[in-house]
PDB file of N, CA and C in Angstrom:
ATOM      1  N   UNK A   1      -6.532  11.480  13.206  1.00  0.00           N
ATOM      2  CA  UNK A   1      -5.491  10.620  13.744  1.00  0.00           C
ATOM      3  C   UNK A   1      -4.158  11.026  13.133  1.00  0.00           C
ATOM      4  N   UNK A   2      -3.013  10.909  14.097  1.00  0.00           N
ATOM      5  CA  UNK A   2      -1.517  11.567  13.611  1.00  0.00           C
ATOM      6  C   UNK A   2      -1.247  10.303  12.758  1.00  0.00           C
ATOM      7  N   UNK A   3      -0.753  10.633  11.215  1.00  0.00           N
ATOM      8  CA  UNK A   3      -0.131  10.039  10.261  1.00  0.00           C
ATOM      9  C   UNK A   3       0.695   8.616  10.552  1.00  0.00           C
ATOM     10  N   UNK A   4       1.352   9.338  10.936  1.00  0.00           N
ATOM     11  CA  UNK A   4       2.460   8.385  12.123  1.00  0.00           C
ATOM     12  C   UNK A   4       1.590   7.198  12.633  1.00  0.00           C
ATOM     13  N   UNK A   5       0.630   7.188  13.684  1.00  0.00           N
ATOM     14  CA  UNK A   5       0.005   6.472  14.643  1.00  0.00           C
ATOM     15  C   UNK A   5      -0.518   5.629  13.004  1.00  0.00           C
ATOM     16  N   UNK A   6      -1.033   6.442  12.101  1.00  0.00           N
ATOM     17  CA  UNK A   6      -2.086   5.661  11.133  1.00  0.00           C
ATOM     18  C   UNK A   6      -0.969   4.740  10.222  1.00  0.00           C
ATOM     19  N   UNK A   7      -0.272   4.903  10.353  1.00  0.00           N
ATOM     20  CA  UNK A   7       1.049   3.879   9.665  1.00  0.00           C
ATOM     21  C   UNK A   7       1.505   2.882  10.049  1.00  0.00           C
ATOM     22  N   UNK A   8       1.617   2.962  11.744  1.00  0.00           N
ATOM     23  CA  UNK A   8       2.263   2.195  12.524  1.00  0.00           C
ATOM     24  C   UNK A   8       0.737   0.733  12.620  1.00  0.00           C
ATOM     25  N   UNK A   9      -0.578   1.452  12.792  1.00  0.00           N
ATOM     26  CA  UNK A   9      -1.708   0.648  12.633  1.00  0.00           C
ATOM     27  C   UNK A   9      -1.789   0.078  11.280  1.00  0.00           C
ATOM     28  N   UNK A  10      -1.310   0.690  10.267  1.00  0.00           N
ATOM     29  CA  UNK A  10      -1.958  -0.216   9.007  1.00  0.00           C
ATOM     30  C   UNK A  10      -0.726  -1.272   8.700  1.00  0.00           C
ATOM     31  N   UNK A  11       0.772  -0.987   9.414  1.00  0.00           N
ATOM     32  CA  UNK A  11       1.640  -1.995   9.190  1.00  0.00           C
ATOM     33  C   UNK A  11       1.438  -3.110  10.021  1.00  0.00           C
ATOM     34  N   UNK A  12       1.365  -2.727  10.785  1.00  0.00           N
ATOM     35  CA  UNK A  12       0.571  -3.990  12.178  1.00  0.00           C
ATOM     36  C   UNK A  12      -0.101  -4.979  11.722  1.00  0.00           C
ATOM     37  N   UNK A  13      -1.357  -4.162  11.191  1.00  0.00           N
ATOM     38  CA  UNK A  13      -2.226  -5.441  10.515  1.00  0.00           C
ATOM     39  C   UNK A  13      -1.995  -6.040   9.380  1.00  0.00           C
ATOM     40  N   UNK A  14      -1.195  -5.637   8.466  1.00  0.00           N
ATOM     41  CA  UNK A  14      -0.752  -6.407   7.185  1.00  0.00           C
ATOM     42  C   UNK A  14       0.322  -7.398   7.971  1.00  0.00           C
ATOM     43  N   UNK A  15       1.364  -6.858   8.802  1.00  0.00           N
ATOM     44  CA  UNK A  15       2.078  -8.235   9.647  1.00  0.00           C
ATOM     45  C   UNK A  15       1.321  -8.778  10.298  1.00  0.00           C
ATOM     46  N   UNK A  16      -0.014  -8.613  10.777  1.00  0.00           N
ATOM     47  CA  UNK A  16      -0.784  -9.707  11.685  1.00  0.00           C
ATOM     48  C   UNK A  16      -0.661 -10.739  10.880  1.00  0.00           C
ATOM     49  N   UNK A  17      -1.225 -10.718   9.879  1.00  0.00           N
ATOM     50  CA  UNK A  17      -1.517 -11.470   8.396  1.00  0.00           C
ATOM     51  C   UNK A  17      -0.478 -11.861   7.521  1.00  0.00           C
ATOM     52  N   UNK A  18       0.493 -11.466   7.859  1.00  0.00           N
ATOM     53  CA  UNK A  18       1.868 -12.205   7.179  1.00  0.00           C
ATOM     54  C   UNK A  18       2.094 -11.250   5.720  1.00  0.00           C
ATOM     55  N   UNK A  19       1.925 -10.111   5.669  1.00  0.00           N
ATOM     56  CA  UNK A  19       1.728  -9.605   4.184  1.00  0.00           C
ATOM     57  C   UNK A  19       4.052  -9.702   4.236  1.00  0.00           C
ATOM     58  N   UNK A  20       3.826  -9.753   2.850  1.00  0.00           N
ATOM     59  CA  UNK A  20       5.009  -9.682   2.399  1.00  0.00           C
ATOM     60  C   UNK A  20       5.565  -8.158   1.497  1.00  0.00           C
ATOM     61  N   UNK A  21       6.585  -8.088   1.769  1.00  0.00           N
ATOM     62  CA  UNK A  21       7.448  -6.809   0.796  1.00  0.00           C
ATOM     63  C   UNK A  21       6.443  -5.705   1.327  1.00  0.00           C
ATOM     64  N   UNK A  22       6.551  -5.425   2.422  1.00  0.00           N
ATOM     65  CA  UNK A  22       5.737  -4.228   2.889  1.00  0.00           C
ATOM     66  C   UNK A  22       6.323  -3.143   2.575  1.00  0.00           C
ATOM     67  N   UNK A  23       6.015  -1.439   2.103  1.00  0.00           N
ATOM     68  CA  UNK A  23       6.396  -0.354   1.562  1.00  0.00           C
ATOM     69  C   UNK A  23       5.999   0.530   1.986  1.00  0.00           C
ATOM     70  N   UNK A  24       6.253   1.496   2.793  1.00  0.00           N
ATOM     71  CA  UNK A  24       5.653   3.043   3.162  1.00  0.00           C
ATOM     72  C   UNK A  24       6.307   3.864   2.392  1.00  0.00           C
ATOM     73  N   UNK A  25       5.309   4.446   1.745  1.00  0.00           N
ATOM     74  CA  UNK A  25       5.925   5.585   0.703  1.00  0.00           C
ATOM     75  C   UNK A  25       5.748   7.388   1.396  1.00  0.00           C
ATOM     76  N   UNK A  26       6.222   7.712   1.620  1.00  0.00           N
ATOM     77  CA  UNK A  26       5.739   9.336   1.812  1.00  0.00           C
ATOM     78  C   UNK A  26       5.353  10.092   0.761  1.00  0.00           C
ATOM     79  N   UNK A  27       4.336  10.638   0.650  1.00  0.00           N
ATOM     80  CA  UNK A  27       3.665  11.357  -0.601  1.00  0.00           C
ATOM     81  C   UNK A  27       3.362  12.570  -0.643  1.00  0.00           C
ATOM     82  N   UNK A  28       3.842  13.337   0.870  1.00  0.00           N
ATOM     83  CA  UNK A  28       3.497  14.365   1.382  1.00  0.00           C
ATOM     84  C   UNK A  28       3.780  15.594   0.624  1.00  0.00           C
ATOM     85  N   UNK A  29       5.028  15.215  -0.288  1.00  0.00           N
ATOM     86  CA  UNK A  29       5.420  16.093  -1.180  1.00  0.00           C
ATOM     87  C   UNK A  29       4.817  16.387  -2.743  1.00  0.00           C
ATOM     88  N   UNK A  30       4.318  15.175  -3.180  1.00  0.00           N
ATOM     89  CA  UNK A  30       3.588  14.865  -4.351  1.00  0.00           C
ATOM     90  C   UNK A  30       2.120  15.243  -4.610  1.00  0.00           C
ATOM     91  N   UNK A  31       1.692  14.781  -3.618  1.00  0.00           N
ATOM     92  CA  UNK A  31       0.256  15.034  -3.403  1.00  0.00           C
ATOM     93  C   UNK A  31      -0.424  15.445  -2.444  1.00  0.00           C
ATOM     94  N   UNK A  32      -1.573  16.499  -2.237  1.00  0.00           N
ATOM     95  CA  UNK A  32      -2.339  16.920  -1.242  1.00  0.00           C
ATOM     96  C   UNK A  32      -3.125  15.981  -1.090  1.00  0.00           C
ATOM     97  N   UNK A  33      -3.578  14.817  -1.725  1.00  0.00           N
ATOM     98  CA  UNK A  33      -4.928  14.227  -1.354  1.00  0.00           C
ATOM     99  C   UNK A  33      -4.774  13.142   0.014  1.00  0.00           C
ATOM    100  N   UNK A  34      -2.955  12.905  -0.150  1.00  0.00           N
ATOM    101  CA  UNK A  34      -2.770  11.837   1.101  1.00  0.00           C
ATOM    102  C   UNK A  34      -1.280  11.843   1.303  1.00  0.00           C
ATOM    103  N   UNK A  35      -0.933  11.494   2.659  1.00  0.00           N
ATOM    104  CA  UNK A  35       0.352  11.612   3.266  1.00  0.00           C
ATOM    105  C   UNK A  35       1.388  10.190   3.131  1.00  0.00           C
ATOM    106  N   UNK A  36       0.466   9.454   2.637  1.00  0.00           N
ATOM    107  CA  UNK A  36       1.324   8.097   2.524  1.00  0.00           C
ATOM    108  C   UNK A  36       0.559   7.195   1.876  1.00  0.00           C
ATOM    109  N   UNK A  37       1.072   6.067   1.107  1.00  0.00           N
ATOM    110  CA  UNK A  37       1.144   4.595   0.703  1.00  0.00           C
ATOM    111  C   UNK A  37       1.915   3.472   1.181  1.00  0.00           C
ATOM    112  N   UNK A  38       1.012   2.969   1.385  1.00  0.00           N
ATOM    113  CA  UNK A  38       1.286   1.406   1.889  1.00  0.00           C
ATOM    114  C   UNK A  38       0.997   0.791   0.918  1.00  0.00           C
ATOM    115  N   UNK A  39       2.092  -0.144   0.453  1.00  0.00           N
ATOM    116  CA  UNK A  39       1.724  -1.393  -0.347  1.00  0.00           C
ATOM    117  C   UNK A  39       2.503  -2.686   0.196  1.00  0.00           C
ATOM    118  N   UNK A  40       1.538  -3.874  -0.045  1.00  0.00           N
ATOM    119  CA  UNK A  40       1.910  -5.029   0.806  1.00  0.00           C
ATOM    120  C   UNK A  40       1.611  -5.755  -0.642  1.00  0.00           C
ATOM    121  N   UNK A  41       1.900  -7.010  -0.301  1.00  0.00           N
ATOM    122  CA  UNK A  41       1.906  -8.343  -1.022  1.00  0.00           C
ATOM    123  C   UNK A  41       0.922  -9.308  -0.644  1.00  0.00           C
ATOM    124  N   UNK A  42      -0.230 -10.057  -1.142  1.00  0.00           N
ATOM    125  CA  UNK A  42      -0.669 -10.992  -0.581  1.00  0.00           C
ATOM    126  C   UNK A  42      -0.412 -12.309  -1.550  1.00  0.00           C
ATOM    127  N   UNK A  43      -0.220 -13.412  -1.277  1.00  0.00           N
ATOM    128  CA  UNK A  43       0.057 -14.881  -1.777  1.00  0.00           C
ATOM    129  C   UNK A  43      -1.193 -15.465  -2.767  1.00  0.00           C
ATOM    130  N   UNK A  44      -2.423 -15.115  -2.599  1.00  0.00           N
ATOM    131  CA  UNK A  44      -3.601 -15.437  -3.098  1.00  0.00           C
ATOM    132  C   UNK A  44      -4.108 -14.170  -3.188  1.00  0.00           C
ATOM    133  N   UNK A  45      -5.804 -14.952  -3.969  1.00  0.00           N
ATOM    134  CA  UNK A  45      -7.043 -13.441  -3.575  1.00  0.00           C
ATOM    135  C   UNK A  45      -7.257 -13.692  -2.643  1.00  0.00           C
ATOM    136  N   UNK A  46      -7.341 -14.525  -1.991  1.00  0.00           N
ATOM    137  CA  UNK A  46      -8.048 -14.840  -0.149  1.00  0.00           C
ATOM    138  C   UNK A  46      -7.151 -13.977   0.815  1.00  0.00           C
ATOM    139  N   UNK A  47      -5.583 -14.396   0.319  1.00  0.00           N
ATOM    140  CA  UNK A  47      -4.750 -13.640   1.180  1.00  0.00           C
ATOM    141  C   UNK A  47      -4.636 -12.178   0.671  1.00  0.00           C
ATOM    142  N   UNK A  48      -4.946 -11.523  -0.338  1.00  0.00           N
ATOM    143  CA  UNK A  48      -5.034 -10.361  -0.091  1.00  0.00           C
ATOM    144  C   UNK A  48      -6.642  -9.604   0.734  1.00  0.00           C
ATOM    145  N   UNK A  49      -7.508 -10.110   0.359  1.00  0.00           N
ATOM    146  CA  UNK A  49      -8.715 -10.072   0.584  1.00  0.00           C
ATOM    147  C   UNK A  49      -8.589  -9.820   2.085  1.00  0.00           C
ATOM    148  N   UNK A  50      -8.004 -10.956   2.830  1.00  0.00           N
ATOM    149  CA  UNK A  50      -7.910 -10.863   4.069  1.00  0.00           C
ATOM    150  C   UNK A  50      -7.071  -9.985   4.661  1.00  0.00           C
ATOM    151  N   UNK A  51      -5.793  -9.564   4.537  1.00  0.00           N
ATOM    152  CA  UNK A  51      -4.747  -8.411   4.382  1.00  0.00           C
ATOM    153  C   UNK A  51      -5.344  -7.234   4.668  1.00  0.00           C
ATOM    154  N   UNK A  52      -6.538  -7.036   3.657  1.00  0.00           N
ATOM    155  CA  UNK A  52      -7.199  -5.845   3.098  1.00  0.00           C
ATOM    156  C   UNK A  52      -8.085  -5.896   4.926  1.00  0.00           C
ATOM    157  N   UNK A  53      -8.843  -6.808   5.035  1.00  0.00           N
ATOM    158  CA  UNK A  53      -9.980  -6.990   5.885  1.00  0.00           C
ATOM    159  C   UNK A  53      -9.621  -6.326   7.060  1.00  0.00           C
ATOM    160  N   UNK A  54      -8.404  -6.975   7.949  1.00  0.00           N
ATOM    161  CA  UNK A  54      -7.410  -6.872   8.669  1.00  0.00           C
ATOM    162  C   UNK A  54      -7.360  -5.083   8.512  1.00  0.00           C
ATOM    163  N   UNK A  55      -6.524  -4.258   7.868  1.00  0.00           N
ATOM    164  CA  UNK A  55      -6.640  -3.016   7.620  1.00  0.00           C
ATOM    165  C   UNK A  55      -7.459  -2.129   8.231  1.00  0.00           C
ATOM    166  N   UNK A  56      -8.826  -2.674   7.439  1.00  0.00           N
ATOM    167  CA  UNK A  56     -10.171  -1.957   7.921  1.00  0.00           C
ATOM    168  C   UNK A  56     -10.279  -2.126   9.286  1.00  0.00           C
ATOM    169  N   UNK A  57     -10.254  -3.251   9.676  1.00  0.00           N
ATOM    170  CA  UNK A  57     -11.044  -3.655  11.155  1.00  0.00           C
ATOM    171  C   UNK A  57      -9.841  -2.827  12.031  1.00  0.00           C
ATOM    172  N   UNK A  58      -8.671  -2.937  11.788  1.00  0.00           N
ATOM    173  CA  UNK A  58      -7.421  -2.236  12.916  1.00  0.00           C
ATOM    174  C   UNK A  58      -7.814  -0.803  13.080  1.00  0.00           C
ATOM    175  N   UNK A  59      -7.770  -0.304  11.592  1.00  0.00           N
ATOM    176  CA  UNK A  59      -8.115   1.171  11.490  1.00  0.00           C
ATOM    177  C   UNK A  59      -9.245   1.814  12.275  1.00  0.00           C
ATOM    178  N   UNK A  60     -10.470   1.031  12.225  1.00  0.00           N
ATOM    179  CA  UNK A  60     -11.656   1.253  12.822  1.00  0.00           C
ATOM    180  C   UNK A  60     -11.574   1.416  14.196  1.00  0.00           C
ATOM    181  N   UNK A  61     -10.677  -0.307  14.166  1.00  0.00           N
ATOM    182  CA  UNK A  61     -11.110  -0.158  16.084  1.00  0.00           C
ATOM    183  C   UNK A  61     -10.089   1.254  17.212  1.00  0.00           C
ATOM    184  N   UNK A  62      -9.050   1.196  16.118  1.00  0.00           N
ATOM    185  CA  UNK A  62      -8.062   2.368  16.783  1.00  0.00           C
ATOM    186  C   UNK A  62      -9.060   3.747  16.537  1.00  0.00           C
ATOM    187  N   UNK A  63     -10.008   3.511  15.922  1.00  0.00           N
ATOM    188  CA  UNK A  63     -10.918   4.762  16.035  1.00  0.00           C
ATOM    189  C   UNK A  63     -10.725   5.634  14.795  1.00  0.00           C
ATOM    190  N   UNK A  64      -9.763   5.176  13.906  1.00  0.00           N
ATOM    191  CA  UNK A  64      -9.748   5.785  12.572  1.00  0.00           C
ATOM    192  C   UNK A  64     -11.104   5.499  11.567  1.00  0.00           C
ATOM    193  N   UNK A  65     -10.822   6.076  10.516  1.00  0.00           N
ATOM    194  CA  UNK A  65     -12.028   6.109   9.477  1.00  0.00           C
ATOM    195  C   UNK A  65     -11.461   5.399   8.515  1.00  0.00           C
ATOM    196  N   UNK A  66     -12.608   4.899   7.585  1.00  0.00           N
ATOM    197  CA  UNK A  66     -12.114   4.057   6.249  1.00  0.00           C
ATOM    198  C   UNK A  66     -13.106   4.680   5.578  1.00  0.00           C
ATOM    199  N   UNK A  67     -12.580   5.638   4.160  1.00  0.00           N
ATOM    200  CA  UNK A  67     -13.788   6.448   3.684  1.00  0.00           C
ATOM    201  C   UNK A  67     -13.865   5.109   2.041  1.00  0.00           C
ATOM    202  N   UNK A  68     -13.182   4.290   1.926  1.00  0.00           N
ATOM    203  CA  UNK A  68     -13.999   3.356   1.031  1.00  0.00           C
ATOM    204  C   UNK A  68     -12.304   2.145   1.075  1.00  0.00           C
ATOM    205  N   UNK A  69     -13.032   0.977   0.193  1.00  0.00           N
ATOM    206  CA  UNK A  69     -12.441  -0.115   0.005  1.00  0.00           C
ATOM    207  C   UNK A  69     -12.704  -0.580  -1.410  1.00  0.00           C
ATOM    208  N   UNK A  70     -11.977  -0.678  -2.371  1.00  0.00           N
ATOM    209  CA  UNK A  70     -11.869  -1.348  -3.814  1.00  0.00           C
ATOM    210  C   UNK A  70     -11.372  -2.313  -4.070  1.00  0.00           C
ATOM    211  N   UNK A  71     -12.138  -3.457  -4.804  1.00  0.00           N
ATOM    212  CA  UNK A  71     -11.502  -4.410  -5.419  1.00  0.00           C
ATOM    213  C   UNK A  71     -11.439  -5.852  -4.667  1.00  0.00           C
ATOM    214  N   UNK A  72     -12.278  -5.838  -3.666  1.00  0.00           N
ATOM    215  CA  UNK A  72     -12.480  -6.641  -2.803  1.00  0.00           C
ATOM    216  C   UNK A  72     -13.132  -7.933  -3.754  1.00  0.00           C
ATOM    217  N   UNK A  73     -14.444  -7.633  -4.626  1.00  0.00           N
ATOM    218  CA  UNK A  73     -14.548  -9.015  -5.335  1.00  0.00           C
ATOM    219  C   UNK A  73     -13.789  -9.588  -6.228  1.00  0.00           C
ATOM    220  N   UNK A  74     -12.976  -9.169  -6.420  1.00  0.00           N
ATOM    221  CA  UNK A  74     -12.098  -9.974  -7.595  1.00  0.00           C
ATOM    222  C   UNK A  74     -10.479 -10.247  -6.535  1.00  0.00           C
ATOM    223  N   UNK A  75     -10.067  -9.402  -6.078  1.00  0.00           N
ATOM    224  CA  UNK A  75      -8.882  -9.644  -4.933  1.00  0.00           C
ATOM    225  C   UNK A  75      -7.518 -10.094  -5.350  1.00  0.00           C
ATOM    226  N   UNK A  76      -7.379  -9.276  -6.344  1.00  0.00           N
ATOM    227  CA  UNK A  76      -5.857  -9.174  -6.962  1.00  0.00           C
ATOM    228  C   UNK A  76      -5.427  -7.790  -6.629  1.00  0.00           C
ATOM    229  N   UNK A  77      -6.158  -6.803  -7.010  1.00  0.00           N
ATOM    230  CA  UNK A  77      -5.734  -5.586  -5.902  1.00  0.00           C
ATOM    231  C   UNK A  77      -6.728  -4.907  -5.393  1.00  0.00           C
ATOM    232  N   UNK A  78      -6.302  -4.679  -3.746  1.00  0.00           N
ATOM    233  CA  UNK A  78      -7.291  -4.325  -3.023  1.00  0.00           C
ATOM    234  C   UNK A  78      -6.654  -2.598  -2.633  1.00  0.00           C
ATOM    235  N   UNK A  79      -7.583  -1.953  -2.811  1.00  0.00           N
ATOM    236  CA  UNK A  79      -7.360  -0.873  -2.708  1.00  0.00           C
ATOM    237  C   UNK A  79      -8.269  -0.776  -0.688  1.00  0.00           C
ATOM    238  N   UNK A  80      -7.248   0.348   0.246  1.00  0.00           N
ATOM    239  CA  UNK A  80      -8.188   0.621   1.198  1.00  0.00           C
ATOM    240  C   UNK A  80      -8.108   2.194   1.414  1.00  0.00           C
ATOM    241  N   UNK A  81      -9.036   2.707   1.835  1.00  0.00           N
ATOM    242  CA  UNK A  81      -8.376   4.728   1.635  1.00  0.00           C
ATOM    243  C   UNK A  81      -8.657   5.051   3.170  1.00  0.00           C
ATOM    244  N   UNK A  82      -7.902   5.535   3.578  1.00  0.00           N
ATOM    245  CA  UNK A  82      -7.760   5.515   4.906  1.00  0.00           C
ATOM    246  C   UNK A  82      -7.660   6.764   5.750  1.00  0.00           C
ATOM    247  N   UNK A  83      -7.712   7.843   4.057  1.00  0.00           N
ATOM    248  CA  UNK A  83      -7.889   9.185   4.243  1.00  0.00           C
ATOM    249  C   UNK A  83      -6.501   9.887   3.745  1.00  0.00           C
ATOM    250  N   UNK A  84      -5.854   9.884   4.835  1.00  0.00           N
ATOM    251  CA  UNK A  84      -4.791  10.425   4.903  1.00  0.00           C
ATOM    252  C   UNK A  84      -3.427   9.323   4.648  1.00  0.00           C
ATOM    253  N   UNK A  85      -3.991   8.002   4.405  1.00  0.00           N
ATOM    254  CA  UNK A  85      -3.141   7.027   3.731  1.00  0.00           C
ATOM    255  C   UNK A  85      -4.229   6.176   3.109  1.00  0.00           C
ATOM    256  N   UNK A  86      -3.200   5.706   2.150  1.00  0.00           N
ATOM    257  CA  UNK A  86      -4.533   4.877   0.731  1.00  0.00           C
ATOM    258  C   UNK A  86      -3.166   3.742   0.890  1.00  0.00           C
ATOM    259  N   UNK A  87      -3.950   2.483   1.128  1.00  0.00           N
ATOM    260  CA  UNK A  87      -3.271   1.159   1.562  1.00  0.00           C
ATOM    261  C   UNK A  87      -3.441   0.150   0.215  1.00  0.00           C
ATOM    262  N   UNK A  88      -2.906   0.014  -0.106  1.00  0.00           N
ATOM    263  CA  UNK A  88      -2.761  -1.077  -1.228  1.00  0.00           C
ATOM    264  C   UNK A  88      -1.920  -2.734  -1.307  1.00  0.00           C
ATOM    265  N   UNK A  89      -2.896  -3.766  -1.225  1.00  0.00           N
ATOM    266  CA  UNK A  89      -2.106  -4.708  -1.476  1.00  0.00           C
ATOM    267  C   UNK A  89      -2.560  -5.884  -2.371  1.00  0.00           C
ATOM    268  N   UNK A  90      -1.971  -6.241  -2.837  1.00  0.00           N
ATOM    269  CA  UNK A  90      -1.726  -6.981  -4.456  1.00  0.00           C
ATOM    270  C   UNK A  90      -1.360  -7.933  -4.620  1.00  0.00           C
ATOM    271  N   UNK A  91      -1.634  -8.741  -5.660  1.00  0.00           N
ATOM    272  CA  UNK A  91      -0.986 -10.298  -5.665  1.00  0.00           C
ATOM    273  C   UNK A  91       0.440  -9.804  -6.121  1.00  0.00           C
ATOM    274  N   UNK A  92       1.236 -10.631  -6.443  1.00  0.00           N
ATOM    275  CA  UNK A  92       2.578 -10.166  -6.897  1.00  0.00           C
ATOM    276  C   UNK A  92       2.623  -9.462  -8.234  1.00  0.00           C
ATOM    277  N   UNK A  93       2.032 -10.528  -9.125  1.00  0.00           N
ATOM    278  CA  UNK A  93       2.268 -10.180 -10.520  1.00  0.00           C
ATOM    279  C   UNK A  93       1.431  -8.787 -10.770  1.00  0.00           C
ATOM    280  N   UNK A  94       0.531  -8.184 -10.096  1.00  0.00           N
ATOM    281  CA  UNK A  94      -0.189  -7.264 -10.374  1.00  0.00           C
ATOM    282  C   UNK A  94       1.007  -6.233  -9.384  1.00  0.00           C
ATOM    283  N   UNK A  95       1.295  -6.394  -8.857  1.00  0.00           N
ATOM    284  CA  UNK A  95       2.277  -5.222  -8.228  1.00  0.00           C
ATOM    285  C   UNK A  95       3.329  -5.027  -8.677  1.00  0.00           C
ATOM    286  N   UNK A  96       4.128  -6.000  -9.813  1.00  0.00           N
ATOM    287  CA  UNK A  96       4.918  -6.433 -10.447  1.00  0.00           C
ATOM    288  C   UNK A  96       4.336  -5.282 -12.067  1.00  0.00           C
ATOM    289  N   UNK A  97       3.509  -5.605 -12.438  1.00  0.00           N
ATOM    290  CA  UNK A  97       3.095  -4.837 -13.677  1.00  0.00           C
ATOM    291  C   UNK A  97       2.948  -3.166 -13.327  1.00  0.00           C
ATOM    292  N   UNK A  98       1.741  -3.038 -12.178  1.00  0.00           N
ATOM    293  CA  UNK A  98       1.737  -1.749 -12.293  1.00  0.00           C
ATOM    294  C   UNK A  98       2.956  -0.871 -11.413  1.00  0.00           C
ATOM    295  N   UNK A  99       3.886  -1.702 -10.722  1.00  0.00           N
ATOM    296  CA  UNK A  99       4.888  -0.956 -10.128  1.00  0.00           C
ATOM    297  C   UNK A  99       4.383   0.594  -9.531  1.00  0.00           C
ATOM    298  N   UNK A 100       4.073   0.560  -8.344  1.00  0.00           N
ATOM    299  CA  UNK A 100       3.673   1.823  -8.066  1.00  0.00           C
ATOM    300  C   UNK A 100       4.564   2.492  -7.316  1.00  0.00           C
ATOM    301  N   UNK A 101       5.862   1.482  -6.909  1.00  0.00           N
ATOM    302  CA  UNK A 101       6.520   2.254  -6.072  1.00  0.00           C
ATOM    303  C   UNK A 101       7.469   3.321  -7.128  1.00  0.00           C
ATOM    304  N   UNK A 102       7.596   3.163  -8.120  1.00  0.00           N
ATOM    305  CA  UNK A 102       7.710   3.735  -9.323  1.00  0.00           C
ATOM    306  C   UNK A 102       6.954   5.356  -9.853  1.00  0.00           C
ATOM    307  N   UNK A 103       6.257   5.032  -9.455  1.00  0.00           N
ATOM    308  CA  UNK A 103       5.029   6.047  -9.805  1.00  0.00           C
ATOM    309  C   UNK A 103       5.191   7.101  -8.133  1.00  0.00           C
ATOM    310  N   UNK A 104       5.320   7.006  -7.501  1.00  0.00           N
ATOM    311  CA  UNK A 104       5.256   7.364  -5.928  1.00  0.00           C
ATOM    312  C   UNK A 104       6.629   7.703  -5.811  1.00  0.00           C
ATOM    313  N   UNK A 105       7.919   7.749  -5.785  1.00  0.00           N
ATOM    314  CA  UNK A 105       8.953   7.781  -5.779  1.00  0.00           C
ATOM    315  C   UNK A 105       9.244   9.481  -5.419  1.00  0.00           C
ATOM    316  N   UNK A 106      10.126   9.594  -4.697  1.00  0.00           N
ATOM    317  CA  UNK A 106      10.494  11.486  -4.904  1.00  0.00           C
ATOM    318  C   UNK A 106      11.613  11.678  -5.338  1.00  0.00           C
ATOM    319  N   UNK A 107      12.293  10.424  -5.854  1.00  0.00           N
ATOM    320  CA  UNK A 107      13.363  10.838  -6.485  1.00  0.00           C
ATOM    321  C   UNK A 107      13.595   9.962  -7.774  1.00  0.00           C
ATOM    322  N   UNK A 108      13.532  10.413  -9.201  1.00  0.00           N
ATOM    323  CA  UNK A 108      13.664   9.745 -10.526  1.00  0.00           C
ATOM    324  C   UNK A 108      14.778   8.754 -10.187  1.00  0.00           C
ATOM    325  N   UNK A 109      14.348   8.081 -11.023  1.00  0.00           N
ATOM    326  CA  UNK A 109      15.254   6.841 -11.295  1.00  0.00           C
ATOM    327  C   UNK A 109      16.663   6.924 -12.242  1.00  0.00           C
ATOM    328  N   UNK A 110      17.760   6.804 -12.206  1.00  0.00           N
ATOM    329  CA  UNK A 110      18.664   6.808 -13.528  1.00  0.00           C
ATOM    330  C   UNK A 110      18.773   5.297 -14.271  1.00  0.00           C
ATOM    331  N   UNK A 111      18.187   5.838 -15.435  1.00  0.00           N
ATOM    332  CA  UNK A 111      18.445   4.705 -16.576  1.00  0.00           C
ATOM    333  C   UNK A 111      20.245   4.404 -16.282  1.00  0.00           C
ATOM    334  N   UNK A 112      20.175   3.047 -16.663  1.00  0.00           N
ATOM    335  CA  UNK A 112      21.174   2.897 -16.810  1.00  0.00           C
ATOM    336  C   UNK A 112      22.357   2.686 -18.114  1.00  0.00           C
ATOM    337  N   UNK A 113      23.284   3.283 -17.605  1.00  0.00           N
ATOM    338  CA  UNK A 113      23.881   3.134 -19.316  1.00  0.00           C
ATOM    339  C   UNK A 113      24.276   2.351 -20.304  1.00  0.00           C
ATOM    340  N   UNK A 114      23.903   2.101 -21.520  1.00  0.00           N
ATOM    341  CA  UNK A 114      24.174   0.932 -22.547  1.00  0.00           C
ATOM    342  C   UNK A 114      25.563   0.508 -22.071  1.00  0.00           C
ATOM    343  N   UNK A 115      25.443  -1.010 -22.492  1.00  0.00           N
ATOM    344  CA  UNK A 115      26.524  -1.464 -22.397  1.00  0.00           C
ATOM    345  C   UNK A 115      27.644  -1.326 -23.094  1.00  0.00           C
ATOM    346  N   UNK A 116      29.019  -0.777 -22.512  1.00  0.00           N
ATOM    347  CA  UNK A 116      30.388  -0.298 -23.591  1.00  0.00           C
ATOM    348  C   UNK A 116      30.132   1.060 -23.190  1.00  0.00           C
ATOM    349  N   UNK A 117      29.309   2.125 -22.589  1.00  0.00           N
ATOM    350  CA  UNK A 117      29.561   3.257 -22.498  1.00  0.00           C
ATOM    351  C   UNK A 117      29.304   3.496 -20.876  1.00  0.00           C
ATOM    352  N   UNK A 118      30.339   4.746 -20.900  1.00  0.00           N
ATOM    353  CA  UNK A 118      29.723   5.178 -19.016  1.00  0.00           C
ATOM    354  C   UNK A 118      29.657   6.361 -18.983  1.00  0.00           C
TER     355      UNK A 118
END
């Protein structure tokens, strides 16, 4: 399935579901193992749980593959791998700690400068 098409399906279903602070990252440059990240927000474990559920079932029925799903019993972060995109969504505070859009980024961040100097 074209990247594209698999993006436009996994954002769909996190808005079916109301996910919040949605993120497409391009990774195409970083890594061979996948072309993108999605990370969403869910309000609860139920609401990520379900977020996550949503994912799978869109992906499937558009005829894509889901080669695994993590983190489903505990449901603070749900990992979904989607192959060629790995979907992630999280309660806040756990997306908040591990900051991945951080980690995923193609362009460094500038610290910013102490205060009194520029």
């Amino acid at each position: 399935m074209d990247i594209r098409k698999l993006q436009r399906i996994v954002v769909n279903a996190l808005e079916d579901v109301k996910a919040k602070d949605i993120e497409v990252l391009n990774t195409r440059k970083l890594s061979d193992l996948f072309g993108r990240v999605v990370i969403a927000t869910g309000d609860s474990t139920r609401h990520v749980r379900a977020l996550a559920k949503s994912v799978e079932e869109q992906v499937r029925a558009a005829g894509g593959e889901i080669l695994g799903v993590e983190g489903e019993e505990v449901g603070e972060w749900v990992l979904v791998d989607c192959g060629d995109l790995v979907c992630h969504v999280m309660l806040p505070k756990t997306r908040a700690y591990y900051d991945l859009e951080s980690l995923w980024q193609t362009k460094p961040k500038r610290a910013a400068a102490p205060a009194g100097k520029a």
